[in-house]
PDB file of N, CA and C in Angstrom:
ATOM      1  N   UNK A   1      -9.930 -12.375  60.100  1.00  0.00           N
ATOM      2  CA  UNK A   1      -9.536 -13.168  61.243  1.00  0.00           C
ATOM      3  C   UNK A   1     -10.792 -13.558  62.012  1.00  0.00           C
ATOM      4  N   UNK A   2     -10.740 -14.868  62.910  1.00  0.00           N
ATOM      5  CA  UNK A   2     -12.210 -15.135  63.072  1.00  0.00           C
ATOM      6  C   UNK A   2     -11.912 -14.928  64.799  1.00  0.00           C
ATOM      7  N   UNK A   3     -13.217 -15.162  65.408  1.00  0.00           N
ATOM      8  CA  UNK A   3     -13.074 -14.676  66.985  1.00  0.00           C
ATOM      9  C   UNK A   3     -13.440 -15.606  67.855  1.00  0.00           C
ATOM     10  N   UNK A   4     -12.718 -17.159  66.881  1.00  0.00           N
ATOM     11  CA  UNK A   4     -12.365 -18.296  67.373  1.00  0.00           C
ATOM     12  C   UNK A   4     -11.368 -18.428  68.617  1.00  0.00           C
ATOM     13  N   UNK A   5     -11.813 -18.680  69.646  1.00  0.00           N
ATOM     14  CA  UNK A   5     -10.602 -18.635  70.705  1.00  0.00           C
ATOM     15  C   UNK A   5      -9.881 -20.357  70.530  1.00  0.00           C
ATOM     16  N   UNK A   6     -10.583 -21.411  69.810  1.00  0.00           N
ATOM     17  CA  UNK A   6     -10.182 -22.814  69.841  1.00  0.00           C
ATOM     18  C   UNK A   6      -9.158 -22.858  68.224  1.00  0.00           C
ATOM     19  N   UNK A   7      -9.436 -22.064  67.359  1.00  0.00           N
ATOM     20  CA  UNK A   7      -8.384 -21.830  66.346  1.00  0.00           C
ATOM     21  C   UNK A   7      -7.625 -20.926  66.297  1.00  0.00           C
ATOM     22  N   UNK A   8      -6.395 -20.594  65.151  1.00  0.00           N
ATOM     23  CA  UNK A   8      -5.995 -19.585  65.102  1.00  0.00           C
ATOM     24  C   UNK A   8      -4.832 -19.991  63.706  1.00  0.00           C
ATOM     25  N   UNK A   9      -4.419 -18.797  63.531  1.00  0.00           N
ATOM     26  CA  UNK A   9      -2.917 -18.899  62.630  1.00  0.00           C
ATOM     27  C   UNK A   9      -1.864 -18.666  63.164  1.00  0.00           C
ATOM     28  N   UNK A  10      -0.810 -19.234  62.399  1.00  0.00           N
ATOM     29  CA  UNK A  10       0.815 -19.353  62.554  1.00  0.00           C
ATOM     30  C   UNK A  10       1.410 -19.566  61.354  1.00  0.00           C
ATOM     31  N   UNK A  11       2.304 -18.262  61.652  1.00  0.00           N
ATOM     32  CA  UNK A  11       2.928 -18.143  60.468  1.00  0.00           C
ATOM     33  C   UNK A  11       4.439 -18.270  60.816  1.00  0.00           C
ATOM     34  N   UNK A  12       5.525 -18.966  60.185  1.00  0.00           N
ATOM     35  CA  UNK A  12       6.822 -19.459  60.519  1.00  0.00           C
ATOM     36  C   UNK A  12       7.513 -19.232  58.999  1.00  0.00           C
ATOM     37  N   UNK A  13       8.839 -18.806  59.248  1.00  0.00           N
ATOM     38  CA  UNK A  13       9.724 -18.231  58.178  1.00  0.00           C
ATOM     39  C   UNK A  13      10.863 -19.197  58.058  1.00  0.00           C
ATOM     40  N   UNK A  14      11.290 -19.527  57.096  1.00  0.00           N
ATOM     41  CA  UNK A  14      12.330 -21.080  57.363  1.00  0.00           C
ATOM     42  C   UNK A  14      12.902 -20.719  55.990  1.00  0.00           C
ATOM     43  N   UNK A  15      14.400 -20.107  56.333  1.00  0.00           N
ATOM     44  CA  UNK A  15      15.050 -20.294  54.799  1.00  0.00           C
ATOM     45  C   UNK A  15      14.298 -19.563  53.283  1.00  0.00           C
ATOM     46  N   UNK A  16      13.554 -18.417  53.978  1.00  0.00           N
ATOM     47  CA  UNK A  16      13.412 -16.893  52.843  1.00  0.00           C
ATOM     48  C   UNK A  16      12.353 -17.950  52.692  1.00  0.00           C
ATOM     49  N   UNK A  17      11.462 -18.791  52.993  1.00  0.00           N
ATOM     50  CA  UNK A  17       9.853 -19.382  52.563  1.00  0.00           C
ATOM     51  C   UNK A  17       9.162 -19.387  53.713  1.00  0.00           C
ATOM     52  N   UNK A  18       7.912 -19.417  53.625  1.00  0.00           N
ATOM     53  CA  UNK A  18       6.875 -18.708  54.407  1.00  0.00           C
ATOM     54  C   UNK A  18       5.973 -20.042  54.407  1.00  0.00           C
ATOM     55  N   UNK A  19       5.635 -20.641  56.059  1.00  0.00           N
ATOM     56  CA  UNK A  19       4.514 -21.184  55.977  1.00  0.00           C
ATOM     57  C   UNK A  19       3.483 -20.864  56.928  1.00  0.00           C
ATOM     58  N   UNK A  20       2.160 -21.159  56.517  1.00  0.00           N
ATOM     59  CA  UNK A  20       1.185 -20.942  57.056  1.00  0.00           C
ATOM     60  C   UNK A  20       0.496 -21.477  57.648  1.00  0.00           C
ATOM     61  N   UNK A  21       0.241 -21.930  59.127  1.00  0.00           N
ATOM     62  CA  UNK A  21      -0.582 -22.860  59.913  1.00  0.00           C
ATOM     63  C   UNK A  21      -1.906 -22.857  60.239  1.00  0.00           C
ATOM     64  N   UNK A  22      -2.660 -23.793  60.276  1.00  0.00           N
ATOM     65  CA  UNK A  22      -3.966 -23.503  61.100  1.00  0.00           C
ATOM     66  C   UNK A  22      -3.790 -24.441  62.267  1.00  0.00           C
ATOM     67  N   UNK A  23      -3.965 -23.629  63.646  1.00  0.00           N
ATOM     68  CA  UNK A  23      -3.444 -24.621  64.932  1.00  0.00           C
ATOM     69  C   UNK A  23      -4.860 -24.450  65.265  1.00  0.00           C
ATOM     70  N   UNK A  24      -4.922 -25.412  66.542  1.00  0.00           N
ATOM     71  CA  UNK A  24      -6.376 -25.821  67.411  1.00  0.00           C
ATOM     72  C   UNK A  24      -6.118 -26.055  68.555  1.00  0.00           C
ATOM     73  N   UNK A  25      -6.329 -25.331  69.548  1.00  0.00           N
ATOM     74  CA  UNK A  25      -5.806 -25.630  70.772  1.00  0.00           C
ATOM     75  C   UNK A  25      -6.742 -26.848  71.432  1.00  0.00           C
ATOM     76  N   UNK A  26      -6.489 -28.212  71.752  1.00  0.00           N
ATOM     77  CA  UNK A  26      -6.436 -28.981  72.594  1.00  0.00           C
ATOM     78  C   UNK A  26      -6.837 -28.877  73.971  1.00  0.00           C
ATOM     79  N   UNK A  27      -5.563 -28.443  74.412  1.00  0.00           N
ATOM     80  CA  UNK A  27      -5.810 -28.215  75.934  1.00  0.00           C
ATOM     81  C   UNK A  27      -5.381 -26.911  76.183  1.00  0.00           C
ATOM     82  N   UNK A  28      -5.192 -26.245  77.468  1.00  0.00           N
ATOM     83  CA  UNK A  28      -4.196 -25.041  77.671  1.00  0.00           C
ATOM     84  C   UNK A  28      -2.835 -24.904  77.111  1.00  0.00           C
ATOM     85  N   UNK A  29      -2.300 -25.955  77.548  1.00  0.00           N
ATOM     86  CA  UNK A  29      -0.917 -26.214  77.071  1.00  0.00           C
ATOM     87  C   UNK A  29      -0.455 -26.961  75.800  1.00  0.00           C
ATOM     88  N   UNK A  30      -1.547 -27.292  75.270  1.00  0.00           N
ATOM     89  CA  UNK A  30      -1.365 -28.243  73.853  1.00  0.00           C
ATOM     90  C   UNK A  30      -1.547 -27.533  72.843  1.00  0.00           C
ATOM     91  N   UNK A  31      -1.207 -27.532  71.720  1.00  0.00           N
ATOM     92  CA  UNK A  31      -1.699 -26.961  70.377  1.00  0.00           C
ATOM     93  C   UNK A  31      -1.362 -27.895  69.164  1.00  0.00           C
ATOM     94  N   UNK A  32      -2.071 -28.070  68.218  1.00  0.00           N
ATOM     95  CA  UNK A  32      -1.832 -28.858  67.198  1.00  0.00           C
ATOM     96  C   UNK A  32      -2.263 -28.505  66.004  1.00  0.00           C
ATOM     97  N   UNK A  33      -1.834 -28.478  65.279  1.00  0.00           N
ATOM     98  CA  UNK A  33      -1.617 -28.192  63.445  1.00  0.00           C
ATOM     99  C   UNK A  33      -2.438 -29.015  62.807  1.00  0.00           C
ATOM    100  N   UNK A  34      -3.795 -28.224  62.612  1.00  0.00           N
ATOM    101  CA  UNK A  34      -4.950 -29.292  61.442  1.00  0.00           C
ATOM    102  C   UNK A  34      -4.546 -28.754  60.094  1.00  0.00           C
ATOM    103  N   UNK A  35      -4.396 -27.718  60.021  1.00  0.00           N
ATOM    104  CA  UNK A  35      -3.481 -27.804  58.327  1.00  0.00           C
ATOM    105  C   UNK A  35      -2.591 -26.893  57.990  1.00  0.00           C
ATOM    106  N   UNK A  36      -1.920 -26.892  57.192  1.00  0.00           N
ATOM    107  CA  UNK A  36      -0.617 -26.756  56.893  1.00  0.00           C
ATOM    108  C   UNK A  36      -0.066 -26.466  55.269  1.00  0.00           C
ATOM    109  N   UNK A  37       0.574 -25.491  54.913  1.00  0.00           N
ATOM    110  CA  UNK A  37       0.663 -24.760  53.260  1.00  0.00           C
ATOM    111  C   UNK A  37       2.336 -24.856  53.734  1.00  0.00           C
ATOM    112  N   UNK A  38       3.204 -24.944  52.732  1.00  0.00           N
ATOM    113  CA  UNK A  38       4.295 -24.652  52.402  1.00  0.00           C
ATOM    114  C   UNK A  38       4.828 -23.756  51.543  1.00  0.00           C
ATOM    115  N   UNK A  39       5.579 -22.658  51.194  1.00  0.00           N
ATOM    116  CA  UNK A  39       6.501 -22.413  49.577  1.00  0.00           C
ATOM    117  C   UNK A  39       5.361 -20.862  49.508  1.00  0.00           C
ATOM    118  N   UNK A  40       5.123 -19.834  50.293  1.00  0.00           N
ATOM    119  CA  UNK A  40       5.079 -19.032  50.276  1.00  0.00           C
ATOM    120  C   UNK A  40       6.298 -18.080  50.097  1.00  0.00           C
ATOM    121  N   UNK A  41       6.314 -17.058  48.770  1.00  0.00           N
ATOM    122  CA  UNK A  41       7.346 -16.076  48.838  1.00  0.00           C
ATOM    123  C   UNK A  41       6.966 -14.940  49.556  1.00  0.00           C
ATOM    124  N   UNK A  42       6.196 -14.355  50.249  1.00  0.00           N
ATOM    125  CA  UNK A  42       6.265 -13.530  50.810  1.00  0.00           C
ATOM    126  C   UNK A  42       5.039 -13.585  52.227  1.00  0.00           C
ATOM    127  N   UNK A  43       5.207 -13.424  53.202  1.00  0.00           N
ATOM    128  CA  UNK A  43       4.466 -13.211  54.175  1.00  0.00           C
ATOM    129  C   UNK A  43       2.846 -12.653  54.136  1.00  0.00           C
ATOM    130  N   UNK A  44       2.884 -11.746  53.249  1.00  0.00           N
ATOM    131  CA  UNK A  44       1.363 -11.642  53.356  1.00  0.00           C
ATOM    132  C   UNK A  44       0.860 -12.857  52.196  1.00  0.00           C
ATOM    133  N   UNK A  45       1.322 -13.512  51.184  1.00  0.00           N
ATOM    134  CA  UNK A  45       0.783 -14.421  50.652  1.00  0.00           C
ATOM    135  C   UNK A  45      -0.033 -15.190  51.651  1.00  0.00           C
ATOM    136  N   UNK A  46       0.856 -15.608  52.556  1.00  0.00           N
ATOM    137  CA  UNK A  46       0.724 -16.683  53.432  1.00  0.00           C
ATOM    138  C   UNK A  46      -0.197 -16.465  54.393  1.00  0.00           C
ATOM    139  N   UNK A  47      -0.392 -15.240  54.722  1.00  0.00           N
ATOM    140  CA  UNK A  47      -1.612 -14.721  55.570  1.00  0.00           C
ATOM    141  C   UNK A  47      -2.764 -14.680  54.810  1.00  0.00           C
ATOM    142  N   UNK A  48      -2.775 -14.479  53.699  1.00  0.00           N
ATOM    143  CA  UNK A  48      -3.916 -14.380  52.892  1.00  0.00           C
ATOM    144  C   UNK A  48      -4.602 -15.926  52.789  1.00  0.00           C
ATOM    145  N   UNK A  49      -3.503 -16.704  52.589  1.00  0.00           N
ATOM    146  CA  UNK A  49      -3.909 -18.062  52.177  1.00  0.00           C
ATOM    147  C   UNK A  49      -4.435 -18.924  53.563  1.00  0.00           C
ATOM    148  N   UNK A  50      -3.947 -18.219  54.420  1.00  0.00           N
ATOM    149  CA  UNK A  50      -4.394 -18.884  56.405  1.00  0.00           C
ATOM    150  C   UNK A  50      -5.763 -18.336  56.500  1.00  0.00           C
ATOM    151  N   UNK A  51      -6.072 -16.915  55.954  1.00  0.00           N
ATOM    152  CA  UNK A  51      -7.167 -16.118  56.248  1.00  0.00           C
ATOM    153  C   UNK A  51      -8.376 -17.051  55.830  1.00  0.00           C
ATOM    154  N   UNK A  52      -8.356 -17.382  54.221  1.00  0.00           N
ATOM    155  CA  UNK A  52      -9.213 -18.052  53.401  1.00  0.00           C
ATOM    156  C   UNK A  52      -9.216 -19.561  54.058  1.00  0.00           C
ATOM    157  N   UNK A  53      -8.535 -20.383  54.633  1.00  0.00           N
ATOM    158  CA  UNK A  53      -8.267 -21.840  54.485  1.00  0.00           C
ATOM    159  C   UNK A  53      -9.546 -21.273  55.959  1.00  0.00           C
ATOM    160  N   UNK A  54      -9.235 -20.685  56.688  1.00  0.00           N
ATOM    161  CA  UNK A  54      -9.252 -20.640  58.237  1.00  0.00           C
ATOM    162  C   UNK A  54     -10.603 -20.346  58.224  1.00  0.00           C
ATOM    163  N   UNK A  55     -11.449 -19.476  57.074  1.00  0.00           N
ATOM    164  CA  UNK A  55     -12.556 -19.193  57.170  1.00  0.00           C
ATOM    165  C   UNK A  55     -13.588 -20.715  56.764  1.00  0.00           C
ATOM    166  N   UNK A  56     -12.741 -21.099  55.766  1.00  0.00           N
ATOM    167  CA  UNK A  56     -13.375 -22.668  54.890  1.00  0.00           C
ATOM    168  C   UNK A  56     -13.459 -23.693  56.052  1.00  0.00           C
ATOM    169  N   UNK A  57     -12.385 -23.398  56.974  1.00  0.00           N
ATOM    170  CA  UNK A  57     -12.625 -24.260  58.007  1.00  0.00           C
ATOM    171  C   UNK A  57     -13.359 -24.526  58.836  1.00  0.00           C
ATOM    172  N   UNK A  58     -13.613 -23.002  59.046  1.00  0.00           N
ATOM    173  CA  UNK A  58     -14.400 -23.005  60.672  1.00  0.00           C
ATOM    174  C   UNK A  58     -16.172 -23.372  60.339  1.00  0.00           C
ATOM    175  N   UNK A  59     -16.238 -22.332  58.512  1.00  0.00           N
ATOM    176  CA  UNK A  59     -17.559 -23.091  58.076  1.00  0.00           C
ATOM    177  C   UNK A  59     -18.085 -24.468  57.886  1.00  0.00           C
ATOM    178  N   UNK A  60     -16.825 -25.134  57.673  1.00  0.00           N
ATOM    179  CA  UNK A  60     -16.964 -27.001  57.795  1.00  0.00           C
ATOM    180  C   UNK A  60     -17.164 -27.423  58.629  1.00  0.00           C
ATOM    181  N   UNK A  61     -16.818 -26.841  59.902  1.00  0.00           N
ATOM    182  CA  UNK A  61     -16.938 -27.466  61.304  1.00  0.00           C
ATOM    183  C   UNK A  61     -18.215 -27.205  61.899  1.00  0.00           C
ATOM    184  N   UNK A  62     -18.241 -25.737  61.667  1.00  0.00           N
ATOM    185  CA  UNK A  62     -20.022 -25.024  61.938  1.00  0.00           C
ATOM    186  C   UNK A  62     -20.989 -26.215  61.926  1.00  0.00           C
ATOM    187  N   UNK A  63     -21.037 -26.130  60.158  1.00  0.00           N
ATOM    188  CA  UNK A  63     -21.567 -27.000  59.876  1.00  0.00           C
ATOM    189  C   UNK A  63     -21.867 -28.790  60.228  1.00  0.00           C
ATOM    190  N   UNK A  64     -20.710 -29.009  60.123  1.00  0.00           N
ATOM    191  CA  UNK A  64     -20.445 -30.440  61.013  1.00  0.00           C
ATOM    192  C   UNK A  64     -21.197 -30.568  62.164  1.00  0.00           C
ATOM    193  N   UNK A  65     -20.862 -29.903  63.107  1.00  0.00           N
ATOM    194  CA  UNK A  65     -21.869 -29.756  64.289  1.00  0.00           C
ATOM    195  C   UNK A  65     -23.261 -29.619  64.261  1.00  0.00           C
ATOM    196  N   UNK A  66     -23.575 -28.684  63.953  1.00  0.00           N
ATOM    197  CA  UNK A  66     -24.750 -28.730  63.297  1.00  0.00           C
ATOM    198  C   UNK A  66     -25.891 -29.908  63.249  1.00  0.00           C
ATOM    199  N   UNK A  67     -24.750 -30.594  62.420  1.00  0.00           N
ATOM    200  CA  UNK A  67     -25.745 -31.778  61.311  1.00  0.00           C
ATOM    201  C   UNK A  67     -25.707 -33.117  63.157  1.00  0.00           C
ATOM    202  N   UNK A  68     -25.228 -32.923  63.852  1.00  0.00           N
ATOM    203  CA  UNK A  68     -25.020 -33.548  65.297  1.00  0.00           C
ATOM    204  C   UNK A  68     -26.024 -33.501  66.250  1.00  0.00           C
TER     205      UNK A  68
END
């Protein structure tokens, strides 16, 4: 888990499938979904797969900045 206070995960259960969010908070009150997995069977799949996406992410962005 990273010690991003501007990202985070969400995980939502819909009909025995599991999805996995990466949100970005906006503002205080805003939050929005930069990416998004569907068709997880079990809950820690889906954490596993937020863990990895979430780390790929934050290194893209690092980076991004960076190069700014």
């Amino acid at each position: 888990m990273s010690n991003s206070k501007k990202f985070d995960i969400r995980l939502l259960e819909e009909n025995g499938q599991w999805t996995a969010q990466i949100t970005r908070r906006k503002t205080a009150r805003e939050t929005i979904v930069s990416k998004s997995e569907t068709g997880f069977e079990t809950e820690a799949k889906a954490q596993a797969w937020a863990d990895e996406e979430l780390k790929g992410f934050l290194a893209t962005i690092t980076a991004r900045n960076k190069r700014r």
